[in-house]
PDB file of N, CA and C in Angstrom:
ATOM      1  N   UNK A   1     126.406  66.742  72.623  1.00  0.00           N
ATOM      2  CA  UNK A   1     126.449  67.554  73.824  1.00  0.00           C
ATOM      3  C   UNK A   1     127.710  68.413  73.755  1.00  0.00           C
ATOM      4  N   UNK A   2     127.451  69.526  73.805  1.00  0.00           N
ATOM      5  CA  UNK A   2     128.477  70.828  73.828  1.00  0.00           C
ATOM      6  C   UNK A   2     129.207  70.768  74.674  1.00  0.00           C
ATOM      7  N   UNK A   3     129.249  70.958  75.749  1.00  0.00           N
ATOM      8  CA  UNK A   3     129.477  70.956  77.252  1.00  0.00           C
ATOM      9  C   UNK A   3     129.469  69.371  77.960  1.00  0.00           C
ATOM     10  N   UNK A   4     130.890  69.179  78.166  1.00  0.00           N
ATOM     11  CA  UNK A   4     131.456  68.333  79.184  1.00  0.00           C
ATOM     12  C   UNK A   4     130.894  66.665  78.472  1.00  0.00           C
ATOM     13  N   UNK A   5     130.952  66.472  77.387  1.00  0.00           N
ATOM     14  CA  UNK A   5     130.867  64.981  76.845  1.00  0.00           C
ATOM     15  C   UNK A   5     132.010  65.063  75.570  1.00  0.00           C
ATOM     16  N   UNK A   6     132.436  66.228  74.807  1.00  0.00           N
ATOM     17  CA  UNK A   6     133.508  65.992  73.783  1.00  0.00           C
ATOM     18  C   UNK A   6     134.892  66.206  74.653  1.00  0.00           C
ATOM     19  N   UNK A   7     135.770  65.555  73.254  1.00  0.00           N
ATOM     20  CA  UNK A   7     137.159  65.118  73.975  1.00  0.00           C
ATOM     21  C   UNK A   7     138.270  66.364  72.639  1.00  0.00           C
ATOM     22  N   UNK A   8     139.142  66.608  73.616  1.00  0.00           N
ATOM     23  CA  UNK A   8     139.874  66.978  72.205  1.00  0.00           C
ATOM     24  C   UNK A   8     140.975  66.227  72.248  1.00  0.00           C
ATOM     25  N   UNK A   9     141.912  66.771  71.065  1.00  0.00           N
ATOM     26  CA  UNK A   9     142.663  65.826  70.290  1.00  0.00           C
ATOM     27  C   UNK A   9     143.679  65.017  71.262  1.00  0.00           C
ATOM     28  N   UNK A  10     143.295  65.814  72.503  1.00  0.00           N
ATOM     29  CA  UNK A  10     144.404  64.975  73.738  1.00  0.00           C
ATOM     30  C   UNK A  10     143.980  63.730  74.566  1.00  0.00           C
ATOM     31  N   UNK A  11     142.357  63.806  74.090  1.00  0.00           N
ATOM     32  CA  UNK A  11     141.319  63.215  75.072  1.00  0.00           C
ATOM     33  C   UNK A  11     140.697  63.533  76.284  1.00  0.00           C
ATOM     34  N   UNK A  12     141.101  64.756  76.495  1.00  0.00           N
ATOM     35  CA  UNK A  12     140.199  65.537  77.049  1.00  0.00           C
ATOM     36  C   UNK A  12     139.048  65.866  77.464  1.00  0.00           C
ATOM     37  N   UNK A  13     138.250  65.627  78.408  1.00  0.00           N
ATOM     38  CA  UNK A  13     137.229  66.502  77.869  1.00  0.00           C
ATOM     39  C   UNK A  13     136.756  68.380  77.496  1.00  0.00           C
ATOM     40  N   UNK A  14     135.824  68.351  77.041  1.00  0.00           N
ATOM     41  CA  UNK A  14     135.415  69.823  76.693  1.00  0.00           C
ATOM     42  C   UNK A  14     134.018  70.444  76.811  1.00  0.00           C
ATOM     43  N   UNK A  15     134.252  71.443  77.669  1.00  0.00           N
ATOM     44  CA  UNK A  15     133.258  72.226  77.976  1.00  0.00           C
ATOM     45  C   UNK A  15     132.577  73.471  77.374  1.00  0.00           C
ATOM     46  N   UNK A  16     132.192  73.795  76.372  1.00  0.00           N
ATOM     47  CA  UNK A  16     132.150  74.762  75.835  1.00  0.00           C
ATOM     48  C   UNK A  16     131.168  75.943  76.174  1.00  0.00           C
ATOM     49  N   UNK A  17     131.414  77.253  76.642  1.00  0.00           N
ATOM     50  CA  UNK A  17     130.652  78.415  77.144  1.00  0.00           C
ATOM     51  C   UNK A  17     130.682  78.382  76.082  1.00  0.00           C
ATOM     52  N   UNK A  18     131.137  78.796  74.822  1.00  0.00           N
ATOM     53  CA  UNK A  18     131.012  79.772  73.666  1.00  0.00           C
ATOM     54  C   UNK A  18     131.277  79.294  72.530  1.00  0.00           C
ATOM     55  N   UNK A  19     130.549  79.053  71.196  1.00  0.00           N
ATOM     56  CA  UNK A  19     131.036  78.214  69.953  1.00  0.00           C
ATOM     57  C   UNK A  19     131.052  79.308  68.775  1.00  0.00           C
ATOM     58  N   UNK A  20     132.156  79.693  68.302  1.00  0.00           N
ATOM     59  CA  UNK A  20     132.720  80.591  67.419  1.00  0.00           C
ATOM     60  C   UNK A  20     132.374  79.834  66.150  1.00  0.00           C
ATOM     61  N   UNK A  21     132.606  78.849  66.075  1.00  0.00           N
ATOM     62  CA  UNK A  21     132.848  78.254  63.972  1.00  0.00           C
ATOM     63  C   UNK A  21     131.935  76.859  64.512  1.00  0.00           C
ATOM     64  N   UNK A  22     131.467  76.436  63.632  1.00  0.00           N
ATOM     65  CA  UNK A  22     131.135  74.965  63.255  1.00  0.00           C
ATOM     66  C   UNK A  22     130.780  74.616  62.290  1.00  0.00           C
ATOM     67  N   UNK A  23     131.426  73.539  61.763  1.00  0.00           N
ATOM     68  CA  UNK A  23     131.213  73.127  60.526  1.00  0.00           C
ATOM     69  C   UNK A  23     130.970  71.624  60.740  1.00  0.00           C
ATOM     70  N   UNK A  24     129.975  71.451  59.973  1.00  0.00           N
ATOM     71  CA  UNK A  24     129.466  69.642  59.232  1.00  0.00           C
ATOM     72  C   UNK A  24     129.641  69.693  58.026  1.00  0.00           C
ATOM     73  N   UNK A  25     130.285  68.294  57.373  1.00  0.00           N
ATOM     74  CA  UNK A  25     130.246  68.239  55.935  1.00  0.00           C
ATOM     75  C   UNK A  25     130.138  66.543  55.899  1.00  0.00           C
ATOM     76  N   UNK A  26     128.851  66.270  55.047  1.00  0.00           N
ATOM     77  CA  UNK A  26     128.674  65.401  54.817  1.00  0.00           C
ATOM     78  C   UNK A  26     129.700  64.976  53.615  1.00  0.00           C
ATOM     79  N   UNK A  27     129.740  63.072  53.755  1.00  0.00           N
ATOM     80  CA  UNK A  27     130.518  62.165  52.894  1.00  0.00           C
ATOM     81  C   UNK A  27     129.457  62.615  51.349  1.00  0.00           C
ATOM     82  N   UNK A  28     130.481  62.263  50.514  1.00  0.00           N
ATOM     83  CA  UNK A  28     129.871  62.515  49.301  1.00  0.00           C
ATOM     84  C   UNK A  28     129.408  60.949  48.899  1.00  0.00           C
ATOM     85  N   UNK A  29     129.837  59.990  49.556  1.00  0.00           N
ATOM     86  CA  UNK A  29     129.491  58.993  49.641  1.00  0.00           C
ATOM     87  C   UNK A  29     128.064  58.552  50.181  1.00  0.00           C
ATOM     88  N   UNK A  30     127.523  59.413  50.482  1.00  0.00           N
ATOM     89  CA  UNK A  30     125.883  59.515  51.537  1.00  0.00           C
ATOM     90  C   UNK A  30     124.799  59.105  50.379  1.00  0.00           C
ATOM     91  N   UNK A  31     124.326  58.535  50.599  1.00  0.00           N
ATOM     92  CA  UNK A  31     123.154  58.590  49.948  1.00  0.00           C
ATOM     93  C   UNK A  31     121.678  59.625  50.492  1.00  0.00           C
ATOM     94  N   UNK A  32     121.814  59.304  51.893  1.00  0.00           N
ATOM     95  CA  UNK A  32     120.793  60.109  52.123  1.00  0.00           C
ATOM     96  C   UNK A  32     121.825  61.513  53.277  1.00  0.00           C
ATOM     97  N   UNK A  33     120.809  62.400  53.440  1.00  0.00           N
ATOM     98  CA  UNK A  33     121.317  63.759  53.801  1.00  0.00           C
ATOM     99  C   UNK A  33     121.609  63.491  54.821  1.00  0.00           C
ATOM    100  N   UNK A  34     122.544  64.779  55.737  1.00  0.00           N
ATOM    101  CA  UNK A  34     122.278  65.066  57.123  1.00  0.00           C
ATOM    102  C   UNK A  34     121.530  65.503  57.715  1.00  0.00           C
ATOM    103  N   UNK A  35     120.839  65.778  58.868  1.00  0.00           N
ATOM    104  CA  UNK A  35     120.457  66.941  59.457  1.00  0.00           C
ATOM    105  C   UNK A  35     120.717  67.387  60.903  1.00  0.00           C
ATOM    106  N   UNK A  36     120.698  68.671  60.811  1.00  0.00           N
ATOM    107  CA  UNK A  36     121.472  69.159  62.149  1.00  0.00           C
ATOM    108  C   UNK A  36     120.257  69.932  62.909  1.00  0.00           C
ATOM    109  N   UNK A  37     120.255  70.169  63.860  1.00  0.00           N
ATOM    110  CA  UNK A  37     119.408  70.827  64.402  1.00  0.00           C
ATOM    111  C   UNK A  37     117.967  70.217  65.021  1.00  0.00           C
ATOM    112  N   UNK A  38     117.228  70.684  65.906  1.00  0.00           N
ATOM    113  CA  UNK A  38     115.826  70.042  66.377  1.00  0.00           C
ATOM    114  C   UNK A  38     116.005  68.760  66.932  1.00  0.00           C
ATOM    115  N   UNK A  39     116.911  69.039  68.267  1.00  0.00           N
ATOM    116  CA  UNK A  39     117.379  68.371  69.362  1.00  0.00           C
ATOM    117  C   UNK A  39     115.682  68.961  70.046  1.00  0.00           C
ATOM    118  N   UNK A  40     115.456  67.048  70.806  1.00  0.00           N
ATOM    119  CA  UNK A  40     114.208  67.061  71.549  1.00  0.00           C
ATOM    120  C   UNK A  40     114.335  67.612  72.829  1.00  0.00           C
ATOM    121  N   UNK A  41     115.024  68.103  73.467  1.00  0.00           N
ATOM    122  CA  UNK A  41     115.675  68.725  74.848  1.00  0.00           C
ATOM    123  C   UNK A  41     116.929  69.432  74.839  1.00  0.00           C
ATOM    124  N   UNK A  42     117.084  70.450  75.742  1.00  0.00           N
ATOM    125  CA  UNK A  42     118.011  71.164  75.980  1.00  0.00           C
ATOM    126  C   UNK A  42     119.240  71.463  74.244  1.00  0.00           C
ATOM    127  N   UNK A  43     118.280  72.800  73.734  1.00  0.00           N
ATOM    128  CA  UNK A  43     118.714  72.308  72.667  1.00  0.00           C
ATOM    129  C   UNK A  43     119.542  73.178  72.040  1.00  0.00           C
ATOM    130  N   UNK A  44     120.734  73.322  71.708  1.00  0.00           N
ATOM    131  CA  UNK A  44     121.651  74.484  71.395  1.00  0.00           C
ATOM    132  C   UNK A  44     121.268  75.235  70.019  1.00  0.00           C
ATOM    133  N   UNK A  45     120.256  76.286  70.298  1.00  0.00           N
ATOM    134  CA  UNK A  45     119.303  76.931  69.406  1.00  0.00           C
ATOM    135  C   UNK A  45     119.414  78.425  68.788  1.00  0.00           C
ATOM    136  N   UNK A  46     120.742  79.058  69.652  1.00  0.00           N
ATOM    137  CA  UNK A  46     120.727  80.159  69.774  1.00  0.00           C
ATOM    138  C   UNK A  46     121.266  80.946  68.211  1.00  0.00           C
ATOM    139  N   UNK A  47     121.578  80.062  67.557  1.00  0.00           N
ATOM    140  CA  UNK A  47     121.862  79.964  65.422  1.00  0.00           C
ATOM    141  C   UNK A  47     120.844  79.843  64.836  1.00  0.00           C
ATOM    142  N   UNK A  48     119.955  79.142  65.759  1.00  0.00           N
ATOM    143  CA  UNK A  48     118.391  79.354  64.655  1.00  0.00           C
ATOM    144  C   UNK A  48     117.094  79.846  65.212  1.00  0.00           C
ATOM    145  N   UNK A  49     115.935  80.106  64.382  1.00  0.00           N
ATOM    146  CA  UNK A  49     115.213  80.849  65.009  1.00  0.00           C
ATOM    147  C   UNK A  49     114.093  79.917  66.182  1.00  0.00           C
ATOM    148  N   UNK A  50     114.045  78.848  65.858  1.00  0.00           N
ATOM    149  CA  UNK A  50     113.545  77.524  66.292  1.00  0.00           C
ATOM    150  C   UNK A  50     113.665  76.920  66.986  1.00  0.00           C
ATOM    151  N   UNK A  51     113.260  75.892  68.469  1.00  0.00           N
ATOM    152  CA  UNK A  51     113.450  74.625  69.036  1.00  0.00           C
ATOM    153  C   UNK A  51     113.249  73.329  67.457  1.00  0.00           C
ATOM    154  N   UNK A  52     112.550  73.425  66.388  1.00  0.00           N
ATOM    155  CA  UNK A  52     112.366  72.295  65.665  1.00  0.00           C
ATOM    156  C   UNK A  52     113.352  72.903  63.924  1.00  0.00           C
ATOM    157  N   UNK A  53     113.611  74.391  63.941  1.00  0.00           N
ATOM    158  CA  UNK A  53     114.584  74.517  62.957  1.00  0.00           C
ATOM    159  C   UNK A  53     115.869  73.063  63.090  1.00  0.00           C
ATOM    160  N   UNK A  54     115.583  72.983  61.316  1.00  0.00           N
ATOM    161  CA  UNK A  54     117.026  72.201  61.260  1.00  0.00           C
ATOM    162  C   UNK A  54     117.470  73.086  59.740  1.00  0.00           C
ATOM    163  N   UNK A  55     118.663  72.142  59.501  1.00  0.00           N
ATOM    164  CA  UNK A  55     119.688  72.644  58.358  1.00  0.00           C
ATOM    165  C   UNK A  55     119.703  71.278  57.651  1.00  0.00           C
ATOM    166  N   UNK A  56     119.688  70.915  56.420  1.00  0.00           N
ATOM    167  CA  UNK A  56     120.004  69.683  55.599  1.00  0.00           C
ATOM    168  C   UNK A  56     120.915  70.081  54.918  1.00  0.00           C
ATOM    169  N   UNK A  57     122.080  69.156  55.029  1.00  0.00           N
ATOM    170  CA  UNK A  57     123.414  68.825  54.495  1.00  0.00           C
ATOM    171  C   UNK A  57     123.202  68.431  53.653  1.00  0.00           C
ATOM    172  N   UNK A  58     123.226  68.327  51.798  1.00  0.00           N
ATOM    173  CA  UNK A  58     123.345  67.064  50.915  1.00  0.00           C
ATOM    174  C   UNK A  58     124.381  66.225  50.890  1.00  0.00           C
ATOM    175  N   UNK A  59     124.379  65.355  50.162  1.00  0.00           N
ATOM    176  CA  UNK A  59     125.835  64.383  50.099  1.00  0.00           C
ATOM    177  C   UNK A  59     126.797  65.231  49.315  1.00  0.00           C
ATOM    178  N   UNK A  60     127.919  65.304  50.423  1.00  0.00           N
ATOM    179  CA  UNK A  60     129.141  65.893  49.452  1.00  0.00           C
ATOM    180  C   UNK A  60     128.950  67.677  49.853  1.00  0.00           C
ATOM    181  N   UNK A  61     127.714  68.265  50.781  1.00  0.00           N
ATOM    182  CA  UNK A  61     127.774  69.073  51.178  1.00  0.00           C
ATOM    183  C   UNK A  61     128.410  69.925  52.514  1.00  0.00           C
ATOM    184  N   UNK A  62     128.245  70.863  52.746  1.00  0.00           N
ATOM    185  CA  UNK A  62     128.858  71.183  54.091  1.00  0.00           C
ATOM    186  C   UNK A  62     128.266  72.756  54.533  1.00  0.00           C
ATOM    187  N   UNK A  63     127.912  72.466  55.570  1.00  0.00           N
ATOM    188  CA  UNK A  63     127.444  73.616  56.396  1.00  0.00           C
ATOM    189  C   UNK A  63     128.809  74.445  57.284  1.00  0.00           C
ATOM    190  N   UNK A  64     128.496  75.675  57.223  1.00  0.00           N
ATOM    191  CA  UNK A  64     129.569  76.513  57.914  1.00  0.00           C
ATOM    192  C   UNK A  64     128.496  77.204  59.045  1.00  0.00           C
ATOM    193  N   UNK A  65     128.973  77.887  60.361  1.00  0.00           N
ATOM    194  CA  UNK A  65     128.465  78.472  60.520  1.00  0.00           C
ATOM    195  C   UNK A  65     129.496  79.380  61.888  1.00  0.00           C
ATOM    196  N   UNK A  66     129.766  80.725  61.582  1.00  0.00           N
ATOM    197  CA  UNK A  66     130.698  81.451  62.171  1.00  0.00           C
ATOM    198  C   UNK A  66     130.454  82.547  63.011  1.00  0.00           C
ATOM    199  N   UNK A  67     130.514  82.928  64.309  1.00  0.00           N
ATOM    200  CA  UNK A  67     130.229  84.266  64.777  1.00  0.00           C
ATOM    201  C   UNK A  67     131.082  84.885  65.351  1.00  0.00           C
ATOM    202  N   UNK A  68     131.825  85.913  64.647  1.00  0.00           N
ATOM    203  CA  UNK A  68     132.976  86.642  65.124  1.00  0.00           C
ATOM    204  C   UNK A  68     132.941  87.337  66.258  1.00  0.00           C
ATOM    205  N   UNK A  69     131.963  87.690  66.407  1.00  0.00           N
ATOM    206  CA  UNK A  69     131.776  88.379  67.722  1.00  0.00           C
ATOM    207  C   UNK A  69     132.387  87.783  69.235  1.00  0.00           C
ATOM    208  N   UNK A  70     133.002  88.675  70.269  1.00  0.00           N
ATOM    209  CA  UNK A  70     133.436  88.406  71.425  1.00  0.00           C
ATOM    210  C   UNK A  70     132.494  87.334  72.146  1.00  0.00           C
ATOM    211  N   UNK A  71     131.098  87.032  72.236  1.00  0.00           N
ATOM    212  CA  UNK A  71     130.037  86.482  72.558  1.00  0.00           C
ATOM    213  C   UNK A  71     130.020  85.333  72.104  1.00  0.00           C
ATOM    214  N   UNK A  72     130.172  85.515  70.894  1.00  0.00           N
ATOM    215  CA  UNK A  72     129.888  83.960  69.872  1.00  0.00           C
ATOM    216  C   UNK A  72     128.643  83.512  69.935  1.00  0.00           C
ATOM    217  N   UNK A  73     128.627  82.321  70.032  1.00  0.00           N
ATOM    218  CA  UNK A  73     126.943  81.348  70.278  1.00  0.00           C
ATOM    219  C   UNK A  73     126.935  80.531  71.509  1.00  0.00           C
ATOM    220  N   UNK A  74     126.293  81.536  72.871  1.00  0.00           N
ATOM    221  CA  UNK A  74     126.472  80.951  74.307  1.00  0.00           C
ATOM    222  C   UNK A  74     125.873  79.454  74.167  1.00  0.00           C
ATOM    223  N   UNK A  75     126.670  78.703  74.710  1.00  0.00           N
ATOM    224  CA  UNK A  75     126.375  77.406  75.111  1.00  0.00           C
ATOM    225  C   UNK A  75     126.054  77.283  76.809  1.00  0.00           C
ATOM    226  N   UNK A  76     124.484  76.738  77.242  1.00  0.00           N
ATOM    227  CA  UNK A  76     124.456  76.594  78.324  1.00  0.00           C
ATOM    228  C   UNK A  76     124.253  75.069  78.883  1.00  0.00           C
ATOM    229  N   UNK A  77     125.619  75.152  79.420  1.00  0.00           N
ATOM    230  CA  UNK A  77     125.712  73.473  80.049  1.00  0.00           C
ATOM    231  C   UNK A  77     123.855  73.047  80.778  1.00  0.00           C
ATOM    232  N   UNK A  78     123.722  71.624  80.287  1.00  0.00           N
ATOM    233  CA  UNK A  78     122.475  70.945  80.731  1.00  0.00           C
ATOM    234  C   UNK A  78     120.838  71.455  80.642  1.00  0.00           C
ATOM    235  N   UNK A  79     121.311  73.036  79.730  1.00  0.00           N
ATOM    236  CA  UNK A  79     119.858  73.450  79.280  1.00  0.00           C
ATOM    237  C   UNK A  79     119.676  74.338  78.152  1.00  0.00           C
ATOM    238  N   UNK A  80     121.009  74.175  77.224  1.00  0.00           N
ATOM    239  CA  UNK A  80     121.451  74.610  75.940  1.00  0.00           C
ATOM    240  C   UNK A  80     122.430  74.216  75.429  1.00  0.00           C
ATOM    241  N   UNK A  81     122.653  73.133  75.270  1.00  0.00           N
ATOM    242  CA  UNK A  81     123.691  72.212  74.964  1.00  0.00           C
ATOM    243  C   UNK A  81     124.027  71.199  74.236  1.00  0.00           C
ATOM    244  N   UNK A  82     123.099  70.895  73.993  1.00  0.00           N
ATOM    245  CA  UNK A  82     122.470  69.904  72.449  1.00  0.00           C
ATOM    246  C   UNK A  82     122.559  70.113  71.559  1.00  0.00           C
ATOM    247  N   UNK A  83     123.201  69.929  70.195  1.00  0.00           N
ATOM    248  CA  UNK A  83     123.494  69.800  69.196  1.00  0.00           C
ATOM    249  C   UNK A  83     122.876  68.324  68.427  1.00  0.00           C
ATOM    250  N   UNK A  84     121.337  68.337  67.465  1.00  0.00           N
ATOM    251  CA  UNK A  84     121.231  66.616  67.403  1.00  0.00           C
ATOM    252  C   UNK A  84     122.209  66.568  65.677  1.00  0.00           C
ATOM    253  N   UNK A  85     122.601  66.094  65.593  1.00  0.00           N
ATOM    254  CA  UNK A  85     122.869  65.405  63.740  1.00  0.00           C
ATOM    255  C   UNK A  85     122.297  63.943  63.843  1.00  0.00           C
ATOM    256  N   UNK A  86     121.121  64.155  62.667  1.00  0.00           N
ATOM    257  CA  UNK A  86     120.851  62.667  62.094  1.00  0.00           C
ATOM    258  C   UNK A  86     120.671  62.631  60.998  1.00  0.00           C
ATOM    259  N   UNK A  87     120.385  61.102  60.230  1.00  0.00           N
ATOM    260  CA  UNK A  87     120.118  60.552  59.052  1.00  0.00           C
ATOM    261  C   UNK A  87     118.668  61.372  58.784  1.00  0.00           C
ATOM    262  N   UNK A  88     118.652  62.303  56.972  1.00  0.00           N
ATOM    263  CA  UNK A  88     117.169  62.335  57.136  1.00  0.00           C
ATOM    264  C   UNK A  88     116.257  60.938  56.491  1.00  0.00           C
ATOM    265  N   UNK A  89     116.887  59.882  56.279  1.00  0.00           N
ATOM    266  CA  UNK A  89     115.913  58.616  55.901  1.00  0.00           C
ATOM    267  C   UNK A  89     116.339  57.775  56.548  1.00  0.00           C
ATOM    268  N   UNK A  90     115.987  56.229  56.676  1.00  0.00           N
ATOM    269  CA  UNK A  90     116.812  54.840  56.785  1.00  0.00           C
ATOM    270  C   UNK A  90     117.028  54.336  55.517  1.00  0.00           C
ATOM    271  N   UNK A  91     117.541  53.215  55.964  1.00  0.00           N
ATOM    272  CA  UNK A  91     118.015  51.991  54.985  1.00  0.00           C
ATOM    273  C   UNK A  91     119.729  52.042  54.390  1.00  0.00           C
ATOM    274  N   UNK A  92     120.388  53.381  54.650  1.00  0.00           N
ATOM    275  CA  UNK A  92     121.436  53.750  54.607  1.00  0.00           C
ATOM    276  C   UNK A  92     122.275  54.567  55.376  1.00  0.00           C
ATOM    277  N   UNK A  93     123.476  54.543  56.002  1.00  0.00           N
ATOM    278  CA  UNK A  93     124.025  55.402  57.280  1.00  0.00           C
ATOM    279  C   UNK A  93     124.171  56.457  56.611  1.00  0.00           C
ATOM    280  N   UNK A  94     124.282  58.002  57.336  1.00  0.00           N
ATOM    281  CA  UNK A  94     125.448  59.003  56.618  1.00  0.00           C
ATOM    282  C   UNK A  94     126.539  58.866  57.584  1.00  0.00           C
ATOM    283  N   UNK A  95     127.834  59.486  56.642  1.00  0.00           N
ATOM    284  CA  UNK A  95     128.942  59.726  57.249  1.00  0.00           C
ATOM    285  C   UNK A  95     129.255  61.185  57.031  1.00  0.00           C
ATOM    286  N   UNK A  96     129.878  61.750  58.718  1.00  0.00           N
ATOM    287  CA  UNK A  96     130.163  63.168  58.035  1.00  0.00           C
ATOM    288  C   UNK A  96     131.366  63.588  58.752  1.00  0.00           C
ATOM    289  N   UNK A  97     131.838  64.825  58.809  1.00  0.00           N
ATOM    290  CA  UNK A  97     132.967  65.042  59.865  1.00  0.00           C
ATOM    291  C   UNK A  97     132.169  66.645  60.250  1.00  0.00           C
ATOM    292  N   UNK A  98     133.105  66.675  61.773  1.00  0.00           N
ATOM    293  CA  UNK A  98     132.173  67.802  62.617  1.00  0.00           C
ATOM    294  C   UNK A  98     133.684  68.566  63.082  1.00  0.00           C
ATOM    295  N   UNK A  99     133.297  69.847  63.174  1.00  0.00           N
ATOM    296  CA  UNK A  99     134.506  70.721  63.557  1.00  0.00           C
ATOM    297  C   UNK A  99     133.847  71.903  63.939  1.00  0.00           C
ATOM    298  N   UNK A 100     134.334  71.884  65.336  1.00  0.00           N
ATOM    299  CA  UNK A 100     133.666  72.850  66.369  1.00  0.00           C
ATOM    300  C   UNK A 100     134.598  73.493  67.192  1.00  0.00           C
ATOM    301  N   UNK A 101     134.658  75.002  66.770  1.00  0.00           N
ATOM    302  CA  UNK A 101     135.891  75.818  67.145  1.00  0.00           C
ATOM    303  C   UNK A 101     135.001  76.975  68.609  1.00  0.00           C
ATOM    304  N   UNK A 102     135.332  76.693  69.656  1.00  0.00           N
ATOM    305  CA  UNK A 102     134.871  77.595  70.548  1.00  0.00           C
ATOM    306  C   UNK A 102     135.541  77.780  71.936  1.00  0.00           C
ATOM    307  N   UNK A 103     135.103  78.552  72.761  1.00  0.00           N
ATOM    308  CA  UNK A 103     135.664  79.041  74.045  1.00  0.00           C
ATOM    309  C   UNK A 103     135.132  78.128  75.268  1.00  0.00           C
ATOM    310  N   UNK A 104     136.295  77.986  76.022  1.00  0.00           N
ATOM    311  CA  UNK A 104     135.661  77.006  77.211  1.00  0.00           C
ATOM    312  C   UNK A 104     135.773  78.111  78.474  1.00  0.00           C
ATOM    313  N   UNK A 105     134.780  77.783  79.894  1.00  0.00           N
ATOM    314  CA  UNK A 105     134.975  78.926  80.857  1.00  0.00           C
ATOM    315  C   UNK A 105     136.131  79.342  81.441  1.00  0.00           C
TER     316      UNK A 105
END
């Protein structure tokens, strides 16, 4: 959740109108992939063309994704705000790190 469930480095929480950079990079340690994208509700979509678009991370990979523009990628609290990352198999966790650079109101 974009908006009003992350903390920053103070513990904070964070609200985000606007997401400029984000990056995932999966552990190279993964056996199986990431995937980002094709949140079942309220789903922060406005990077892809899709409600069910996703992106697969491999192990040891990393997704960027940047919009310089004054606008960025609107985040709308409680009905565009979702971001899902999951495992694409079982039987093994992934590990990844997430870094999400954007504007709050």
């Amino acid at each position: 959740d974009l908006s009003g469930v992350l903390t920053d480095a103070f513990g904070a929480l964070i609200a985000f109108s606007k997401i400029k950079t984000l990056i995932v990079a999966a552990s190279a340690n993964n056996t199986n992939d990431v995937v980002i994208g094709g949140a079942a509700t309220f789903q922060f979509i406005n990077w892809v063309g899709a409600v069910t678009d996703t992106i697969i991370i491999q192990p040891n990979g990393l997704f960027l994704l940047h919009n310089p523009t004054a606008g960025g990628y609107a985040v709308t609290a409680g009905t565009g705000d979702l971001l899902k990352i999951a495992n694409s198999a079982g039987g093994t966790s992934v590990v990844y790190d997430v870094i999400v650079i954007g504007e709050t109101s």
